[in-house]
PDB file of N, CA and C in Angstrom:
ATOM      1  N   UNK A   1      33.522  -0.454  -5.634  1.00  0.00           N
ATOM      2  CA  UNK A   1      32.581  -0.869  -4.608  1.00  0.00           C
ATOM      3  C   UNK A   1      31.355  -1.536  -5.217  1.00  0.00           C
ATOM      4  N   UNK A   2      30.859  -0.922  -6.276  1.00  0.00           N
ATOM      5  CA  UNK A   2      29.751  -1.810  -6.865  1.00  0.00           C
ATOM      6  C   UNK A   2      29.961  -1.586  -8.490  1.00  0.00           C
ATOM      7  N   UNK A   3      28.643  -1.835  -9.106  1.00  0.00           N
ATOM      8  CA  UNK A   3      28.773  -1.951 -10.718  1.00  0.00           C
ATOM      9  C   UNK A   3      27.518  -1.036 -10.820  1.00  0.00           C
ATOM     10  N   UNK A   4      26.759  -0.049 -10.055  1.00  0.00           N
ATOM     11  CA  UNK A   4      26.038   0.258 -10.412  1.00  0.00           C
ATOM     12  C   UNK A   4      26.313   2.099 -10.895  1.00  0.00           C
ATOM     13  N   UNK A   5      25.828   2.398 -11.883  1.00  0.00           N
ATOM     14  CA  UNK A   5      26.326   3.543 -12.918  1.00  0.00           C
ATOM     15  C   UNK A   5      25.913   4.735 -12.099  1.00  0.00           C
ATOM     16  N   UNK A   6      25.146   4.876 -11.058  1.00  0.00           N
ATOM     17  CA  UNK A   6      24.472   6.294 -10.689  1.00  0.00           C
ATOM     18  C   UNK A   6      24.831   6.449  -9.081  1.00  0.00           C
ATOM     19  N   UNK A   7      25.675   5.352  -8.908  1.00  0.00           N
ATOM     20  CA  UNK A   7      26.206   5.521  -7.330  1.00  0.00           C
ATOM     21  C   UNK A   7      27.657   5.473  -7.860  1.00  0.00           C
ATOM     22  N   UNK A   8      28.273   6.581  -7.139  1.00  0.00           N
ATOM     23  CA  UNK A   8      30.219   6.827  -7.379  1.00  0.00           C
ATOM     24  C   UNK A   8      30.732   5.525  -5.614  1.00  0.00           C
ATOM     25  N   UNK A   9      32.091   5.599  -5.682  1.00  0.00           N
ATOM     26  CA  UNK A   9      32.670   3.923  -5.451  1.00  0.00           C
ATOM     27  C   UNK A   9      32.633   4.442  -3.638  1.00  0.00           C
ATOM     28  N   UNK A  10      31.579   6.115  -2.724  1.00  0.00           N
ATOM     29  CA  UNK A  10      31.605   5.624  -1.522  1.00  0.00           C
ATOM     30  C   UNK A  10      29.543   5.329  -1.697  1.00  0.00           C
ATOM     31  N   UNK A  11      28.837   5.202  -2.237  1.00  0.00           N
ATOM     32  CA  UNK A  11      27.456   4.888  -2.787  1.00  0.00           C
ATOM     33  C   UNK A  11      26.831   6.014  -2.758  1.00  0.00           C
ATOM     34  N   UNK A  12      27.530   7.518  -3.015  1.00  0.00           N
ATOM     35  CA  UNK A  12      26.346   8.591  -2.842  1.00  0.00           C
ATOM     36  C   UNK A  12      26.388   8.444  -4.203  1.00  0.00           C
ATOM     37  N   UNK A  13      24.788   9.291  -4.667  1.00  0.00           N
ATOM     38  CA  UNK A  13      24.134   9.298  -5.877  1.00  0.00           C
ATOM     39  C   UNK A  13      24.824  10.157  -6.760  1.00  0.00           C
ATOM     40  N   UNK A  14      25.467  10.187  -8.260  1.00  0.00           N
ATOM     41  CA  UNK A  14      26.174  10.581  -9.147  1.00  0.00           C
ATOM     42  C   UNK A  14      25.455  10.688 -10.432  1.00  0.00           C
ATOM     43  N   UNK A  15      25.541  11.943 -11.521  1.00  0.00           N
ATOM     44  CA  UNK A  15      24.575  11.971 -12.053  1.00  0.00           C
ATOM     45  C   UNK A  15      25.302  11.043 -13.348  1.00  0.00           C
ATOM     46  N   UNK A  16      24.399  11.027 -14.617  1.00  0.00           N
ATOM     47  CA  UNK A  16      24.522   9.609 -15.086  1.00  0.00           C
ATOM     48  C   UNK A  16      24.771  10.418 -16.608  1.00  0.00           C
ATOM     49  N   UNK A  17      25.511  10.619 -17.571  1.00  0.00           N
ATOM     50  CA  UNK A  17      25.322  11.508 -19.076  1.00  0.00           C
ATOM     51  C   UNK A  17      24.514  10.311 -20.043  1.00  0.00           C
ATOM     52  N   UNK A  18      23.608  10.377 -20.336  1.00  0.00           N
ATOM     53  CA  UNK A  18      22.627   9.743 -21.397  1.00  0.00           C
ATOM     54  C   UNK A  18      22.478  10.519 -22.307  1.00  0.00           C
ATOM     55  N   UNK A  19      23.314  11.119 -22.733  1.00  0.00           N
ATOM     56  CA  UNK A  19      22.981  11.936 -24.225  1.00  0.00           C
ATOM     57  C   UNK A  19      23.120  10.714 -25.170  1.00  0.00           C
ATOM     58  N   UNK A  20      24.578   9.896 -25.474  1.00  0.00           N
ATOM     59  CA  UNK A  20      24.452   8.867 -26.434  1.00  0.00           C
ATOM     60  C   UNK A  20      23.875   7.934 -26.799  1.00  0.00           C
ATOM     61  N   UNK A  21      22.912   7.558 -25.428  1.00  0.00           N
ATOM     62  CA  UNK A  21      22.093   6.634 -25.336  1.00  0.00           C
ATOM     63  C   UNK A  21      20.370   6.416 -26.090  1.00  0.00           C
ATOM     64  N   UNK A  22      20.974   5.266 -26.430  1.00  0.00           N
ATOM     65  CA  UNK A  22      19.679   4.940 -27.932  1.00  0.00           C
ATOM     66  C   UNK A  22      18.195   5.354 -27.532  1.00  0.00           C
ATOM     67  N   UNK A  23      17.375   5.913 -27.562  1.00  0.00           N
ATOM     68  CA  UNK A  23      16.237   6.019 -27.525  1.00  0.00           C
ATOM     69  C   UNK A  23      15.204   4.444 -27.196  1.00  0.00           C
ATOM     70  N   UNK A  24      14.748   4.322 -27.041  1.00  0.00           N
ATOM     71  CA  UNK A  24      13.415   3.260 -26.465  1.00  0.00           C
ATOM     72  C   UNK A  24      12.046   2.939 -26.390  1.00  0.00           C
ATOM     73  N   UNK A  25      11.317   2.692 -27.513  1.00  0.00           N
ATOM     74  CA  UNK A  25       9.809   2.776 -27.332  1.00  0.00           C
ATOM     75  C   UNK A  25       9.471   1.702 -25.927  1.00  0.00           C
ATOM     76  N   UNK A  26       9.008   2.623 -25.343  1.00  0.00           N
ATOM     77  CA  UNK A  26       8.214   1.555 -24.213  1.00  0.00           C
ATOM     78  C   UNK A  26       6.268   2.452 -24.102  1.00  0.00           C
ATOM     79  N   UNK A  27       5.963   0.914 -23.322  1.00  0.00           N
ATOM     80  CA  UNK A  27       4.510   1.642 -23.304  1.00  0.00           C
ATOM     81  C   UNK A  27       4.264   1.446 -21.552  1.00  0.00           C
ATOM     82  N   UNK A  28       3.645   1.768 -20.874  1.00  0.00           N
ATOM     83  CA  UNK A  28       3.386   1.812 -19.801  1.00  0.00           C
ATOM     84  C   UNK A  28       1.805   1.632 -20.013  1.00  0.00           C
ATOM     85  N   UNK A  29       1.026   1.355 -18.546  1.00  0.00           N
ATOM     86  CA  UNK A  29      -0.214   0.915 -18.110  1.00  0.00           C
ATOM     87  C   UNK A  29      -0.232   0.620 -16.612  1.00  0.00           C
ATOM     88  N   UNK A  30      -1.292   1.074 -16.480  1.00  0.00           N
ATOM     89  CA  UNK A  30      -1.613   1.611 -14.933  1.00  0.00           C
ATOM     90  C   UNK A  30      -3.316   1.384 -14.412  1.00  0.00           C
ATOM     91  N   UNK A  31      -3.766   1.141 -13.558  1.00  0.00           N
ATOM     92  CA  UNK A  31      -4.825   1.238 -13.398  1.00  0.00           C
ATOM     93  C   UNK A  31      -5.230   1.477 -11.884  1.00  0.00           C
ATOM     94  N   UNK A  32      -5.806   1.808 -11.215  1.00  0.00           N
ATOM     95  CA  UNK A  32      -6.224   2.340 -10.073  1.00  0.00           C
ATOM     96  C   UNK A  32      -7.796   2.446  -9.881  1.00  0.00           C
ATOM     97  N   UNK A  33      -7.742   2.551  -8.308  1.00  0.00           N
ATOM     98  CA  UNK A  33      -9.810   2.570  -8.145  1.00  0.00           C
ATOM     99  C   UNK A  33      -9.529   3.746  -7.213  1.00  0.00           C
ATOM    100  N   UNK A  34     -10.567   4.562  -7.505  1.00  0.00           N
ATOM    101  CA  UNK A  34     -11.092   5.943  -6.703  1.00  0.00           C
ATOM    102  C   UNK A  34     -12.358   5.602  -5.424  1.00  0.00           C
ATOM    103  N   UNK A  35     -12.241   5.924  -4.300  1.00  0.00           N
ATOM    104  CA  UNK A  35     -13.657   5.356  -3.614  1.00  0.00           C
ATOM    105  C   UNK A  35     -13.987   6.636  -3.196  1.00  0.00           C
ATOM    106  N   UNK A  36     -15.576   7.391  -3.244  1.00  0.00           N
ATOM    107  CA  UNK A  36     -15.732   8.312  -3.007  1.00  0.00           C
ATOM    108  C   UNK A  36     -17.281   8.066  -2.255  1.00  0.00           C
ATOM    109  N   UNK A  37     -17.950   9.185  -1.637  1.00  0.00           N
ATOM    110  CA  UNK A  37     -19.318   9.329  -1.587  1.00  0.00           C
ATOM    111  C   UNK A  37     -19.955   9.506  -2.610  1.00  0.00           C
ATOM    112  N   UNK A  38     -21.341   8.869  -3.110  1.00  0.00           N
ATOM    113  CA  UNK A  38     -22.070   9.331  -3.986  1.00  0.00           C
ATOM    114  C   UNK A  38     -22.422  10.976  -4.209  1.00  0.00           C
ATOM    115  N   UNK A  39     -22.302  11.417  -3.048  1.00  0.00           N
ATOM    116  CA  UNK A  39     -22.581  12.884  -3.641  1.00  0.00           C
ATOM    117  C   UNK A  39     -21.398  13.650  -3.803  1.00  0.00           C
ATOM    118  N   UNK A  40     -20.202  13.100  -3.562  1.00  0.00           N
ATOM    119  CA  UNK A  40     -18.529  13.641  -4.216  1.00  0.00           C
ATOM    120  C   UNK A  40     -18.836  13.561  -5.755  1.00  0.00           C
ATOM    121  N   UNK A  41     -19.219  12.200  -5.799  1.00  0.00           N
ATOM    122  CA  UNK A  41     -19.618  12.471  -7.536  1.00  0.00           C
ATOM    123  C   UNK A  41     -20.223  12.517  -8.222  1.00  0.00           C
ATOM    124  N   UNK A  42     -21.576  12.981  -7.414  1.00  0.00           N
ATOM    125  CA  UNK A  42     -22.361  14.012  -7.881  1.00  0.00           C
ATOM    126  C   UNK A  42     -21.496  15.455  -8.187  1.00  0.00           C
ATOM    127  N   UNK A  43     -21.024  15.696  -6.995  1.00  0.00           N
ATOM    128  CA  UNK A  43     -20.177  17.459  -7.077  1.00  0.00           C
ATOM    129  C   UNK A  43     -19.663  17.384  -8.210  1.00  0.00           C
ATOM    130  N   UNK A  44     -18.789  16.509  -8.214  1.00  0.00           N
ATOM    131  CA  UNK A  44     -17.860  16.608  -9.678  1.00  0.00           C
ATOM    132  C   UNK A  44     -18.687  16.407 -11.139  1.00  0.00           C
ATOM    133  N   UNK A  45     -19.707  15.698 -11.191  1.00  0.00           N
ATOM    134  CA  UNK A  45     -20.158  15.583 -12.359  1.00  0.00           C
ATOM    135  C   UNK A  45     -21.162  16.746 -12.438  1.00  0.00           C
ATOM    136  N   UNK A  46     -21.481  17.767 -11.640  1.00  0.00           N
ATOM    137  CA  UNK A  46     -22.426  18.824 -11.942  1.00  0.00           C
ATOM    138  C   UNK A  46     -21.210  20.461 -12.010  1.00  0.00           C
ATOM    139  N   UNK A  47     -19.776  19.820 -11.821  1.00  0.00           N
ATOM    140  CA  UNK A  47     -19.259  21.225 -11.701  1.00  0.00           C
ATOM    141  C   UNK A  47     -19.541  21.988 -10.860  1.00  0.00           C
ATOM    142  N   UNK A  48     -20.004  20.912  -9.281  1.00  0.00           N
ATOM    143  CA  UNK A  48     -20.256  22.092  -8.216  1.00  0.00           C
ATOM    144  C   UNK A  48     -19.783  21.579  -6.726  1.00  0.00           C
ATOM    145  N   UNK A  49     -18.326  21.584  -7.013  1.00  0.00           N
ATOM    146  CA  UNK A  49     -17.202  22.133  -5.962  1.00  0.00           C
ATOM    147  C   UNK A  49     -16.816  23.356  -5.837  1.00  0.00           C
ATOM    148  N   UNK A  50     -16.679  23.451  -4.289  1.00  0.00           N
ATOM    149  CA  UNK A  50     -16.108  25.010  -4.240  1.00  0.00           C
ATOM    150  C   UNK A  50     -14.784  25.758  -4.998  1.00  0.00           C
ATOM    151  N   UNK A  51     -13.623  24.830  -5.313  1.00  0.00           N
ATOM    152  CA  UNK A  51     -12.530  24.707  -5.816  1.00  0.00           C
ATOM    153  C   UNK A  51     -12.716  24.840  -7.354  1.00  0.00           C
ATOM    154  N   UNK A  52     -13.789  24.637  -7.948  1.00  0.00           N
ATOM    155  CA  UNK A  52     -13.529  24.527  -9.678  1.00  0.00           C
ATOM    156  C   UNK A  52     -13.349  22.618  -9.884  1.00  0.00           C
ATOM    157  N   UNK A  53     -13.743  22.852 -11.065  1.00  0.00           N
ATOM    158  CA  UNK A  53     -13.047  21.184 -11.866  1.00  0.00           C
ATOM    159  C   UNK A  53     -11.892  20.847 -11.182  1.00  0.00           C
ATOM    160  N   UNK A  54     -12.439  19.734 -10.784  1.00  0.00           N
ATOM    161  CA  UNK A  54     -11.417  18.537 -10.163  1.00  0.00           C
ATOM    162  C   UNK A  54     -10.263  18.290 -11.336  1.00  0.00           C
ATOM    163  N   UNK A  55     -11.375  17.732 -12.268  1.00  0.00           N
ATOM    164  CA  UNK A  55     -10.873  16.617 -13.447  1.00  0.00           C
ATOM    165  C   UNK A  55      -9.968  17.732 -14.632  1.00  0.00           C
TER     166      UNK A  55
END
């Protein structure tokens, strides 16, 4: 039905054996923006949330 290794031939998901398989340096990178109130981060930068450290 298809060529793809982790779907069996009706397309449910099949698990895949990667033991022989070569290892891979990869690097990943990510970046994201936080928008908060000024006094959210105030809380967090004085350590005074009710919860403990966010970070």
């Amino acid at each position: 039905m298809n060529d793809f290794s982790h779907l069996d031939n009706k397309g449910n998901v099949k698990m895949v054996d990667v033991t022989d398989k070569v290892s891979t340096a990869r690097m990943a990178r990510a970046e994201g923006k936080i928008i908060m109130k000024p006094e959210t981060i105030l809380a967090i930068q004085n350590d005074a949330l009710p919860k403990g450290n966010v970070l």
